[in-house]
PDB file of N, CA and C in Angstrom:
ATOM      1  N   UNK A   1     -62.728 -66.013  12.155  1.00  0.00           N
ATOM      2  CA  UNK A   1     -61.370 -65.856  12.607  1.00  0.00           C
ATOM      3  C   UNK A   1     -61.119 -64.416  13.019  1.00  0.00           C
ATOM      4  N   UNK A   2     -60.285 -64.248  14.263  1.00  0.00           N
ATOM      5  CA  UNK A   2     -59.577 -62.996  14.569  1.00  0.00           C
ATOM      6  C   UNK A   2     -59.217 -62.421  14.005  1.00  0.00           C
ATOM      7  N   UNK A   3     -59.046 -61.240  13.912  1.00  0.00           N
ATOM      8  CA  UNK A   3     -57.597 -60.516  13.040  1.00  0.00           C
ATOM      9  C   UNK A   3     -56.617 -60.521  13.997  1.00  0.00           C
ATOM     10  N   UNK A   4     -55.310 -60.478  13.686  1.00  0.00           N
ATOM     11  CA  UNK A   4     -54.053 -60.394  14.614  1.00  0.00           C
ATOM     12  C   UNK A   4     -53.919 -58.526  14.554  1.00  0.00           C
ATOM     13  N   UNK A   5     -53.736 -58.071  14.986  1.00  0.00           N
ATOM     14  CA  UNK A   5     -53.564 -56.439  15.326  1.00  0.00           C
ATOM     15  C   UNK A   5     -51.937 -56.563  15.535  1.00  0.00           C
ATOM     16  N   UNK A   6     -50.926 -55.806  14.226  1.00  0.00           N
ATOM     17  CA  UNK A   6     -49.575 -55.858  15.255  1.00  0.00           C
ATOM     18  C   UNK A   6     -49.155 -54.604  15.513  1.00  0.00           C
ATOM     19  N   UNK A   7     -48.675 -54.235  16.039  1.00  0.00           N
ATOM     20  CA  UNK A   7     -48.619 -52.669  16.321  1.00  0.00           C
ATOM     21  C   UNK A   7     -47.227 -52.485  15.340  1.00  0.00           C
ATOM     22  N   UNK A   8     -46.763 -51.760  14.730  1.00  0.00           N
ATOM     23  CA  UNK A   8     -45.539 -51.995  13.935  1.00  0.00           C
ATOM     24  C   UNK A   8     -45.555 -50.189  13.054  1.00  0.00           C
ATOM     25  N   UNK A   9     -44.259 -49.856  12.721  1.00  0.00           N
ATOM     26  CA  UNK A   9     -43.764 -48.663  12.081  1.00  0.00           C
ATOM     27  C   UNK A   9     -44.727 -48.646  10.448  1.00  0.00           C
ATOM     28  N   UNK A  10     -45.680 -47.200  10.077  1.00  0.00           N
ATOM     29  CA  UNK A  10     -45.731 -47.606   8.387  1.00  0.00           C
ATOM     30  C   UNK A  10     -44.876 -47.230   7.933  1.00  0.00           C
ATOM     31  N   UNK A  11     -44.832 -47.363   6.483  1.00  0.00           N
ATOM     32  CA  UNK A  11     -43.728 -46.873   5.346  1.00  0.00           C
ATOM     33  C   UNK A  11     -43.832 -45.186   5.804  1.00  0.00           C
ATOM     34  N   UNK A  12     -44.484 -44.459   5.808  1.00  0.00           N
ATOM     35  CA  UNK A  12     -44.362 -42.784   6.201  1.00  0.00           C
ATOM     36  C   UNK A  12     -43.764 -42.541   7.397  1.00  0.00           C
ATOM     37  N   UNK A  13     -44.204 -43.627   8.163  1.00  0.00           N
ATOM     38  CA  UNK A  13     -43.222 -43.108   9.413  1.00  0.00           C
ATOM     39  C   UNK A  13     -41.611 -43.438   9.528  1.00  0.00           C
ATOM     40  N   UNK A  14     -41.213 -44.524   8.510  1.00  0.00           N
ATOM     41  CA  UNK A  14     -40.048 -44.715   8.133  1.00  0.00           C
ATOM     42  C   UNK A  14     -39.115 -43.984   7.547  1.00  0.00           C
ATOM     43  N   UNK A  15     -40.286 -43.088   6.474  1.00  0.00           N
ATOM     44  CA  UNK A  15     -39.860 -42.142   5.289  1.00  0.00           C
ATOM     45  C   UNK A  15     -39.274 -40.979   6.223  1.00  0.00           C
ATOM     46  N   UNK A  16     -40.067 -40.310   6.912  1.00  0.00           N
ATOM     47  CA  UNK A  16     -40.010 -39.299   7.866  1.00  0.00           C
ATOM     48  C   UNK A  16     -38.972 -39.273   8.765  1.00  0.00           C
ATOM     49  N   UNK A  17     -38.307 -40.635   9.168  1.00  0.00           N
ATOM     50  CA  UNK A  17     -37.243 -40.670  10.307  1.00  0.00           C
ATOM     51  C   UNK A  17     -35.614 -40.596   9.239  1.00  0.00           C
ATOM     52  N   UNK A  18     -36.164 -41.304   8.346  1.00  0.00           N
ATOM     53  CA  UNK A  18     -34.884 -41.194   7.171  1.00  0.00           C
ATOM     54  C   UNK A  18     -34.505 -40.020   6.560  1.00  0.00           C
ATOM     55  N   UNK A  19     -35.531 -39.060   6.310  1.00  0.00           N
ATOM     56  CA  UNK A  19     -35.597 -37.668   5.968  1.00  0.00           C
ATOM     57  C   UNK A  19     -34.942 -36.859   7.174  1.00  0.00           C
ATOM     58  N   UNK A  20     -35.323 -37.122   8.022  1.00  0.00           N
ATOM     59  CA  UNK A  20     -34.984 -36.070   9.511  1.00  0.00           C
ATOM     60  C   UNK A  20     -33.383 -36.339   9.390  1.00  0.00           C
ATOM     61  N   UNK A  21     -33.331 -37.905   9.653  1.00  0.00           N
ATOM     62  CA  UNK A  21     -31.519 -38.162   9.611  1.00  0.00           C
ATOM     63  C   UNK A  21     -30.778 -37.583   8.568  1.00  0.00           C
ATOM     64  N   UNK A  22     -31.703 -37.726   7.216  1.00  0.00           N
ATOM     65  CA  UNK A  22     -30.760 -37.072   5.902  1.00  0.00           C
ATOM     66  C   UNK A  22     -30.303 -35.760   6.448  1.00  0.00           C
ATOM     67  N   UNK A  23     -30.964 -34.945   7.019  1.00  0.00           N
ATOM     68  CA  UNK A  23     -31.338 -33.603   6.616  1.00  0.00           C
ATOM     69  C   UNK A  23     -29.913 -33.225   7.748  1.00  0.00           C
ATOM     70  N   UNK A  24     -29.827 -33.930   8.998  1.00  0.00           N
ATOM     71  CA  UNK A  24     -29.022 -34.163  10.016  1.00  0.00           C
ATOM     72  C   UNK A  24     -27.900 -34.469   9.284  1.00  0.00           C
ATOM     73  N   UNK A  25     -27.303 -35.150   8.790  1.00  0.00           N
ATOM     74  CA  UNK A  25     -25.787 -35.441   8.254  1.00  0.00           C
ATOM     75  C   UNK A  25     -25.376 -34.815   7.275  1.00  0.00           C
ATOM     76  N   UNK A  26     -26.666 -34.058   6.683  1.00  0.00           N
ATOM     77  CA  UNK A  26     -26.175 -32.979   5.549  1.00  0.00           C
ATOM     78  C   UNK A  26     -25.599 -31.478   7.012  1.00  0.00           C
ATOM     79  N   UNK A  27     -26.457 -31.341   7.462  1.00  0.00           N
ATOM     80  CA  UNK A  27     -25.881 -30.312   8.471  1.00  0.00           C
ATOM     81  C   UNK A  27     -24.379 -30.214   8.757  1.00  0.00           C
ATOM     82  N   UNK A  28     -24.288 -31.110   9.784  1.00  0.00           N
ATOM     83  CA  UNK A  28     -23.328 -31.609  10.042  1.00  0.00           C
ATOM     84  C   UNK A  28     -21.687 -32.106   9.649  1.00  0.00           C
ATOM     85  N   UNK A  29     -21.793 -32.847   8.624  1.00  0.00           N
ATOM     86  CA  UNK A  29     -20.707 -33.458   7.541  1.00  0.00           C
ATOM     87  C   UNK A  29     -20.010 -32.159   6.951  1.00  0.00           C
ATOM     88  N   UNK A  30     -20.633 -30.769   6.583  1.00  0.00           N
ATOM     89  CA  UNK A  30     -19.570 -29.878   5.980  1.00  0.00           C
ATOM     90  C   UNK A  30     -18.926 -29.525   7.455  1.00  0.00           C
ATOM     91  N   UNK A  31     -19.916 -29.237   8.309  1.00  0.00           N
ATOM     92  CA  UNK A  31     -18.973 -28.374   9.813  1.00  0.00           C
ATOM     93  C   UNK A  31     -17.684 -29.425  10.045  1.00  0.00           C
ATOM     94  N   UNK A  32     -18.015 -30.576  10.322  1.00  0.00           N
ATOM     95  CA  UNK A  32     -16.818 -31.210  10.278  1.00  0.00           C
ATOM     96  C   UNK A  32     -15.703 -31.543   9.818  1.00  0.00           C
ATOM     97  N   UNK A  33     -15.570 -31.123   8.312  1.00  0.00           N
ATOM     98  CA  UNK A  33     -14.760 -31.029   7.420  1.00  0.00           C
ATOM     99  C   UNK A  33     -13.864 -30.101   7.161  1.00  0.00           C
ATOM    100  N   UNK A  34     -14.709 -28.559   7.868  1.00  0.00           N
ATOM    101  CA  UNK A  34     -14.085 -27.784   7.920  1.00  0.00           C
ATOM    102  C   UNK A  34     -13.410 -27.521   9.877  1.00  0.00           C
ATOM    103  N   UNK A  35     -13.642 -28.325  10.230  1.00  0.00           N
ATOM    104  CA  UNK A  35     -12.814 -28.817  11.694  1.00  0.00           C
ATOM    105  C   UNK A  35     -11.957 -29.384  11.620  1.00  0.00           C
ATOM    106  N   UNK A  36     -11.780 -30.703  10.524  1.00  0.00           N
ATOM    107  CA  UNK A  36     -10.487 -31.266  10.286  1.00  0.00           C
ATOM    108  C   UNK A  36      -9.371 -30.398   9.800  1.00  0.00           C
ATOM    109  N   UNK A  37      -9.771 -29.567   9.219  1.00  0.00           N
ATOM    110  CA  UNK A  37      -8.895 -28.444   8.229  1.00  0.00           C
ATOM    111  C   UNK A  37      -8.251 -27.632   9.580  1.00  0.00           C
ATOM    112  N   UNK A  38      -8.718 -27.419  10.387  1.00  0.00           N
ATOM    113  CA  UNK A  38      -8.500 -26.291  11.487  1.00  0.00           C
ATOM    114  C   UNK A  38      -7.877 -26.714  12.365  1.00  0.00           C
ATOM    115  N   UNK A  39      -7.714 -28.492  12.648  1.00  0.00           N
ATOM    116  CA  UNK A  39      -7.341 -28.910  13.648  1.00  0.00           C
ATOM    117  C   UNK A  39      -5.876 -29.080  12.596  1.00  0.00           C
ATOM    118  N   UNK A  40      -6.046 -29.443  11.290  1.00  0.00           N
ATOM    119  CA  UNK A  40      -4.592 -29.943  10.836  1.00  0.00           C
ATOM    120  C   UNK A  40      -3.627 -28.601  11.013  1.00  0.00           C
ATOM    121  N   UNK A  41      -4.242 -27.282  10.680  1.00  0.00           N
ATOM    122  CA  UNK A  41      -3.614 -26.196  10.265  1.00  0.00           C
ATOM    123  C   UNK A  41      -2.981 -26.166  11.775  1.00  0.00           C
ATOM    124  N   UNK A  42      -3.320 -25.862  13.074  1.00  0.00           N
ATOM    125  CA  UNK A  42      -3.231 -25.764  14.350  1.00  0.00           C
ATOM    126  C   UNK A  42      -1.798 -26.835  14.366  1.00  0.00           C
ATOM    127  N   UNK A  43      -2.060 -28.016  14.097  1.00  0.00           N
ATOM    128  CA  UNK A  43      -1.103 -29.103  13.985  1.00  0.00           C
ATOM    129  C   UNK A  43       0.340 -28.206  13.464  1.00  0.00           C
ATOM    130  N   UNK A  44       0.156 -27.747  12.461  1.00  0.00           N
ATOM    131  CA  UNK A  44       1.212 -27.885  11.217  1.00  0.00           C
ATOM    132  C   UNK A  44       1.841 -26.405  11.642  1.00  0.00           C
ATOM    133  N   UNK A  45       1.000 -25.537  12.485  1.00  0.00           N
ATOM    134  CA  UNK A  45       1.784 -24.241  13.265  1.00  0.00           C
ATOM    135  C   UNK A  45       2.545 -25.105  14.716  1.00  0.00           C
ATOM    136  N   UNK A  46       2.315 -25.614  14.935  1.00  0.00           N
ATOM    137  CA  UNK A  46       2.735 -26.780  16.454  1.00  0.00           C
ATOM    138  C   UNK A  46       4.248 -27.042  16.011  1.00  0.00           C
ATOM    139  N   UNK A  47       4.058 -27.439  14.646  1.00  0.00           N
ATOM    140  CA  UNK A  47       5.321 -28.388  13.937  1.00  0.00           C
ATOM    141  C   UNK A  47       6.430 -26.979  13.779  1.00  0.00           C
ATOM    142  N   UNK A  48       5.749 -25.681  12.935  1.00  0.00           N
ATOM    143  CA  UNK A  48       6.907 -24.882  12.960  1.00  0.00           C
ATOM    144  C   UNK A  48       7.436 -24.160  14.352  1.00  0.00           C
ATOM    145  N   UNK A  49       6.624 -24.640  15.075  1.00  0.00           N
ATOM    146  CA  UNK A  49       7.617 -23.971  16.413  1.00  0.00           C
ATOM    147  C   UNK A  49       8.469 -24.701  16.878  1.00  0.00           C
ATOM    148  N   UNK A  50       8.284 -25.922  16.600  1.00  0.00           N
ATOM    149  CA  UNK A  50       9.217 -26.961  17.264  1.00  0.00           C
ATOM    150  C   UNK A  50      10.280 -26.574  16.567  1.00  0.00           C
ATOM    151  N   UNK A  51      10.212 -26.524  14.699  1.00  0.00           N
ATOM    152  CA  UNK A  51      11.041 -26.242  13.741  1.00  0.00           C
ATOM    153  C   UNK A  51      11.962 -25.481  14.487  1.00  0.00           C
ATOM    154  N   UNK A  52      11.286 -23.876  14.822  1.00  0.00           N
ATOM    155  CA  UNK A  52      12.227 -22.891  14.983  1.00  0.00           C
ATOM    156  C   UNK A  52      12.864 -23.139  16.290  1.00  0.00           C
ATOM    157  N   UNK A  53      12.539 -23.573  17.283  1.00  0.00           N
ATOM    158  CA  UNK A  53      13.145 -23.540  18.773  1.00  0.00           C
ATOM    159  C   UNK A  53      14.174 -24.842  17.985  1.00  0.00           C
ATOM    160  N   UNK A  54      14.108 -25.409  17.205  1.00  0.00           N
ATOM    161  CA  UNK A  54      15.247 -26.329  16.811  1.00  0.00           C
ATOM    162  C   UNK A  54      16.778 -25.827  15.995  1.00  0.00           C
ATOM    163  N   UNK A  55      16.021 -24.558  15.373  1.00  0.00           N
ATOM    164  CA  UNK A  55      17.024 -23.476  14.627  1.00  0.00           C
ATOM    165  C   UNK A  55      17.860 -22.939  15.482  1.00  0.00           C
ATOM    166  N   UNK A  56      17.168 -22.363  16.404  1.00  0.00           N
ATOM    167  CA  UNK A  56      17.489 -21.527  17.550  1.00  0.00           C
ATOM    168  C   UNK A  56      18.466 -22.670  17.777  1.00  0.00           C
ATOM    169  N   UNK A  57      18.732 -23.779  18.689  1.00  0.00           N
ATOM    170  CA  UNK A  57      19.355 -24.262  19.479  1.00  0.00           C
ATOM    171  C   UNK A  57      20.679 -24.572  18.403  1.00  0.00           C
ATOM    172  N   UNK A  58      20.073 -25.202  17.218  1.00  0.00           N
ATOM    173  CA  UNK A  58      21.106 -25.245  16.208  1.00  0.00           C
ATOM    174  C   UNK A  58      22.429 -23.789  16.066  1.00  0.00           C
ATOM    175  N   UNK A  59      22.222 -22.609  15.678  1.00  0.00           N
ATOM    176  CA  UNK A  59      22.330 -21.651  16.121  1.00  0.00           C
ATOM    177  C   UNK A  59      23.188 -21.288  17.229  1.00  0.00           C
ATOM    178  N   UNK A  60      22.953 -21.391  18.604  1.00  0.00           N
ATOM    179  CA  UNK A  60      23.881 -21.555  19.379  1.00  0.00           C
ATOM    180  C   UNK A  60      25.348 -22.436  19.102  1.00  0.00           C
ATOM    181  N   UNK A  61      25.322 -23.747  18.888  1.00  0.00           N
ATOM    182  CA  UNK A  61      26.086 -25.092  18.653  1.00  0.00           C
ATOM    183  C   UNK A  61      27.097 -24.370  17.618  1.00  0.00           C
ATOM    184  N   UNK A  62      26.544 -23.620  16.434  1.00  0.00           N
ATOM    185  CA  UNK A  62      26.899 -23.834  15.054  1.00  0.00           C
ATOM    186  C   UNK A  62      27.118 -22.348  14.238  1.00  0.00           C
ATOM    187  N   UNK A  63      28.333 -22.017  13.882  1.00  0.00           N
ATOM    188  CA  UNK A  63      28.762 -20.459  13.540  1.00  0.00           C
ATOM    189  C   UNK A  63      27.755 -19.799  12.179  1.00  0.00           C
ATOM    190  N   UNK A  64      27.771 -21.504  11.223  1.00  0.00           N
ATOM    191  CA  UNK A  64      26.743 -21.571   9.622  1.00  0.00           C
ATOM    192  C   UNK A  64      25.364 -21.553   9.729  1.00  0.00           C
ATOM    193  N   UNK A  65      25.193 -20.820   8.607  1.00  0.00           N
ATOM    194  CA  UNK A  65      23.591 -20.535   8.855  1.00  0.00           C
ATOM    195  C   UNK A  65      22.689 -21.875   8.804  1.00  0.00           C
ATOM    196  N   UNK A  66      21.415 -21.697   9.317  1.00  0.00           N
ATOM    197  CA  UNK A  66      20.650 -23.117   9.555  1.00  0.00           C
ATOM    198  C   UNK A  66      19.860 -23.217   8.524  1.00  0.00           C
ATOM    199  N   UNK A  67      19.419 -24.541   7.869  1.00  0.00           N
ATOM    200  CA  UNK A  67      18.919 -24.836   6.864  1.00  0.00           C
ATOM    201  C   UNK A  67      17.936 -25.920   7.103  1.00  0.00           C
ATOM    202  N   UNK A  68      16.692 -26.146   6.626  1.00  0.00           N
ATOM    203  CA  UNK A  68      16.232 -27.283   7.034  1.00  0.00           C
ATOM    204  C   UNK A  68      16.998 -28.513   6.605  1.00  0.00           C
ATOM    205  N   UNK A  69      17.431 -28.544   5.928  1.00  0.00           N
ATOM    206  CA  UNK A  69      18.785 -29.696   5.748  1.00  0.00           C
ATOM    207  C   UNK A  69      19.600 -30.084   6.566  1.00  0.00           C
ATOM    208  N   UNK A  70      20.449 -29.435   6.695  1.00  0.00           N
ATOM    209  CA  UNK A  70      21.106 -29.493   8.461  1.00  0.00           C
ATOM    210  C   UNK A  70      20.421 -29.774   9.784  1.00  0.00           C
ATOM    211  N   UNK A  71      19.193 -29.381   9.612  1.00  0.00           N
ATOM    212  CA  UNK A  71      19.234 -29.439  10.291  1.00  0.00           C
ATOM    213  C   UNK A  71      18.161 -30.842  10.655  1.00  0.00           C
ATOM    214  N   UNK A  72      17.879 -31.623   9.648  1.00  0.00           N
ATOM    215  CA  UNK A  72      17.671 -32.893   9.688  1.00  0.00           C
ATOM    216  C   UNK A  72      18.914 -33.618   9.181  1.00  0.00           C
ATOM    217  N   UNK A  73      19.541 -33.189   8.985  1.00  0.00           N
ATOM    218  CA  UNK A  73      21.015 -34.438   8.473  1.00  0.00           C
ATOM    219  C   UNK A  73      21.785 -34.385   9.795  1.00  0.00           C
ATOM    220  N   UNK A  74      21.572 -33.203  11.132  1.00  0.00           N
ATOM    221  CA  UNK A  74      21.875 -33.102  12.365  1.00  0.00           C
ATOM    222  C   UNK A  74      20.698 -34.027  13.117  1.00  0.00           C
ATOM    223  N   UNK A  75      19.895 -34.466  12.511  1.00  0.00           N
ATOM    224  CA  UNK A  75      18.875 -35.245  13.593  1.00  0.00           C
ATOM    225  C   UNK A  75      18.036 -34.130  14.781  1.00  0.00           C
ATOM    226  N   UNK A  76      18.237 -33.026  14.285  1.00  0.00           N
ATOM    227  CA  UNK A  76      17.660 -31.844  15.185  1.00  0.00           C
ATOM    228  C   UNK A  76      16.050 -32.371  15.071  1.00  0.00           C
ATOM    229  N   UNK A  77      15.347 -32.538  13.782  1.00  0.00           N
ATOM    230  CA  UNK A  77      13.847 -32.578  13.172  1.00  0.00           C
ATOM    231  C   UNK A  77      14.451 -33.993  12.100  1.00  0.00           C
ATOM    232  N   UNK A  78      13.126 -34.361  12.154  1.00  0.00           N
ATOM    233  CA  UNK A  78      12.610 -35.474  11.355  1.00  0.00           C
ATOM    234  C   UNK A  78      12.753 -34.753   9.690  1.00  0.00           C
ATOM    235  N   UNK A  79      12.568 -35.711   8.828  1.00  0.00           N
ATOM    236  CA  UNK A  79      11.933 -35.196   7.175  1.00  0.00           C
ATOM    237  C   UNK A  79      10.498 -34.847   7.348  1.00  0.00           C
ATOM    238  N   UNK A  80       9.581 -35.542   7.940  1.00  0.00           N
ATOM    239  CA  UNK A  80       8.406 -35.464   8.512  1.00  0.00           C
ATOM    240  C   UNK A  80       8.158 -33.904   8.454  1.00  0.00           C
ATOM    241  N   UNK A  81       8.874 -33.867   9.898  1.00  0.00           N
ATOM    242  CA  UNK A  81       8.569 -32.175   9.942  1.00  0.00           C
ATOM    243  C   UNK A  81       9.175 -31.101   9.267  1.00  0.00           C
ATOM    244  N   UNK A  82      10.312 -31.421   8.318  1.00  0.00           N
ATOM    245  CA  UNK A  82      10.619 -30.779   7.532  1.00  0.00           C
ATOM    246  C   UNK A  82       9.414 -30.244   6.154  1.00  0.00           C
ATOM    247  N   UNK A  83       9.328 -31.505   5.855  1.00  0.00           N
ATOM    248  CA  UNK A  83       7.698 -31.417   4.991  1.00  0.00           C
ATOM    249  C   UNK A  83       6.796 -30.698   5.751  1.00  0.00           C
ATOM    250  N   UNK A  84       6.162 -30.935   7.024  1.00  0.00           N
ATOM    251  CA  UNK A  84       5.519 -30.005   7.801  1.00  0.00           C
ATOM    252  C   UNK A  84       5.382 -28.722   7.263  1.00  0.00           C
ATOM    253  N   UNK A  85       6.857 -28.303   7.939  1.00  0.00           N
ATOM    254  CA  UNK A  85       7.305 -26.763   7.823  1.00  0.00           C
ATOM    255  C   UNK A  85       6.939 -26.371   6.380  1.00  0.00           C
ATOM    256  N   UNK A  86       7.446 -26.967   5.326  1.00  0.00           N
ATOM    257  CA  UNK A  86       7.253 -26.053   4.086  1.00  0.00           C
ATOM    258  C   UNK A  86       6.062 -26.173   3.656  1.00  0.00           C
ATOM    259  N   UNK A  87       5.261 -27.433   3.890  1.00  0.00           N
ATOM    260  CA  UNK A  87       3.604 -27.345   3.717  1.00  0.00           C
ATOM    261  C   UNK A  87       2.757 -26.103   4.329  1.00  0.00           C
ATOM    262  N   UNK A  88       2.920 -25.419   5.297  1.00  0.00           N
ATOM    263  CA  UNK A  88       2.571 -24.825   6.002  1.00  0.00           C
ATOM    264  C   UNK A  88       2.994 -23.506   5.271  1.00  0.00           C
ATOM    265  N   UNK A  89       4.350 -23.059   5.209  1.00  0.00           N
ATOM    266  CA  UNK A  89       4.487 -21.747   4.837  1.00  0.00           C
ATOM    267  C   UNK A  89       3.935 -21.654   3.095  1.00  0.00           C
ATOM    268  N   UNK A  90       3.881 -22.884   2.810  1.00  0.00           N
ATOM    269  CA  UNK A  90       3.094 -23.163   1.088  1.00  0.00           C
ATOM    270  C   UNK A  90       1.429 -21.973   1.239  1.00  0.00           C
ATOM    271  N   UNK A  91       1.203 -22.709   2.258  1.00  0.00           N
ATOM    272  CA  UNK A  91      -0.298 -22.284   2.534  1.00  0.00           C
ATOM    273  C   UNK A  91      -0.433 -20.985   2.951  1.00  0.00           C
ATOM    274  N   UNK A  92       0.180 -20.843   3.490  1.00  0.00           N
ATOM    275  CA  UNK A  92       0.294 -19.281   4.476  1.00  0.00           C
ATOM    276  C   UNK A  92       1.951 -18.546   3.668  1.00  0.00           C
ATOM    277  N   UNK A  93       1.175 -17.918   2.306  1.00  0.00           N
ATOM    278  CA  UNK A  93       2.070 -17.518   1.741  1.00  0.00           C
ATOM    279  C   UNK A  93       2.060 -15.629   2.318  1.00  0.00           C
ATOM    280  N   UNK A  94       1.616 -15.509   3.171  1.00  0.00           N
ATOM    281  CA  UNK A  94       1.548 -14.057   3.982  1.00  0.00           C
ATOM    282  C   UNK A  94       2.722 -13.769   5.315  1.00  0.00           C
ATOM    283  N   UNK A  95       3.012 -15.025   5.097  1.00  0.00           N
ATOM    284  CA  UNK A  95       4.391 -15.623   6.955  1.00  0.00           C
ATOM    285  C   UNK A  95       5.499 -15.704   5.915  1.00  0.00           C
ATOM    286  N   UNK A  96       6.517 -15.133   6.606  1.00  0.00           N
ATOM    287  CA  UNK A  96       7.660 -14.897   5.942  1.00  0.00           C
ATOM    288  C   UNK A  96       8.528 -16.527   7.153  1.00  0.00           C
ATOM    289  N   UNK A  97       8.995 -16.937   6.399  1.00  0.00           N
ATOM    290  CA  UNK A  97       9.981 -18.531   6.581  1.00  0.00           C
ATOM    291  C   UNK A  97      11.352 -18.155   7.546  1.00  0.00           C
ATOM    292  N   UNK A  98      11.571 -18.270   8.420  1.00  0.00           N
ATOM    293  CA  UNK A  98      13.082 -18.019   9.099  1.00  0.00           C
ATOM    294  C   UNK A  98      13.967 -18.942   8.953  1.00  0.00           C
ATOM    295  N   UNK A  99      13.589 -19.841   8.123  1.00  0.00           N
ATOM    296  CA  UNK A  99      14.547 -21.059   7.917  1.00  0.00           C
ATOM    297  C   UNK A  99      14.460 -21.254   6.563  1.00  0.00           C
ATOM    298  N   UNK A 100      15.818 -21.531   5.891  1.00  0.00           N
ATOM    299  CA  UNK A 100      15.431 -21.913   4.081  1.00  0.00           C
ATOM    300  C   UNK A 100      15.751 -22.864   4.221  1.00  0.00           C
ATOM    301  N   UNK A 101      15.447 -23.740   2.871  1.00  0.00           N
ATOM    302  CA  UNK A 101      15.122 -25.161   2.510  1.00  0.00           C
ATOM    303  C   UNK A 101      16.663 -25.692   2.770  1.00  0.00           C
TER     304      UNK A 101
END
């Protein structure tokens, strides 16, 4: 009888492609993690400008000082971005706040 010959992957060459990939998503997986962080922070400076150009306009309208309260109980900003705003100056305790709570 013949032998059948199949041409096919061994266990080392399996080992070797699984190793290469490990070694690949270990790379990778922290850079990205610290991209999410950078893209949220970018986000959450986006949110306080909207904040303040919302003060500002408030401001004009209104003789009393602006508060993030007012100025979501005015429908100026969401609660959303109210949370935003103070998450942000939480983090970045070096930025002085132009708006109080």
């Amino acid at each position: 009888m013949k032998k059948k010959i199949v041409k096919a992957f061994t266990l080392v060459e399996m080992l070797v492609v699984l190793l290469i990939i490990s070694v690949l998503i270990l790379l990778f997986v922290p850079n990205l993690a610290k991209q999410k962080e950078t893209v949220k922070n970018t986000g959450n400076s986006a949110v306080v400008k909207v904040v303040n150009s919302q003060a500002e306009l408030y401001k004009l309208d209104h003789t009393d000082d602006v508060t993030l309260a007012k100025l979501v109980s005015n429908g100026n900003i969401t609660q959303k971005q109210a949370d935003t705003y103070n998450e942000y100056y939480t983090k970045n305790t070096t930025e002085t706040r132009d708006i109080a709570n």
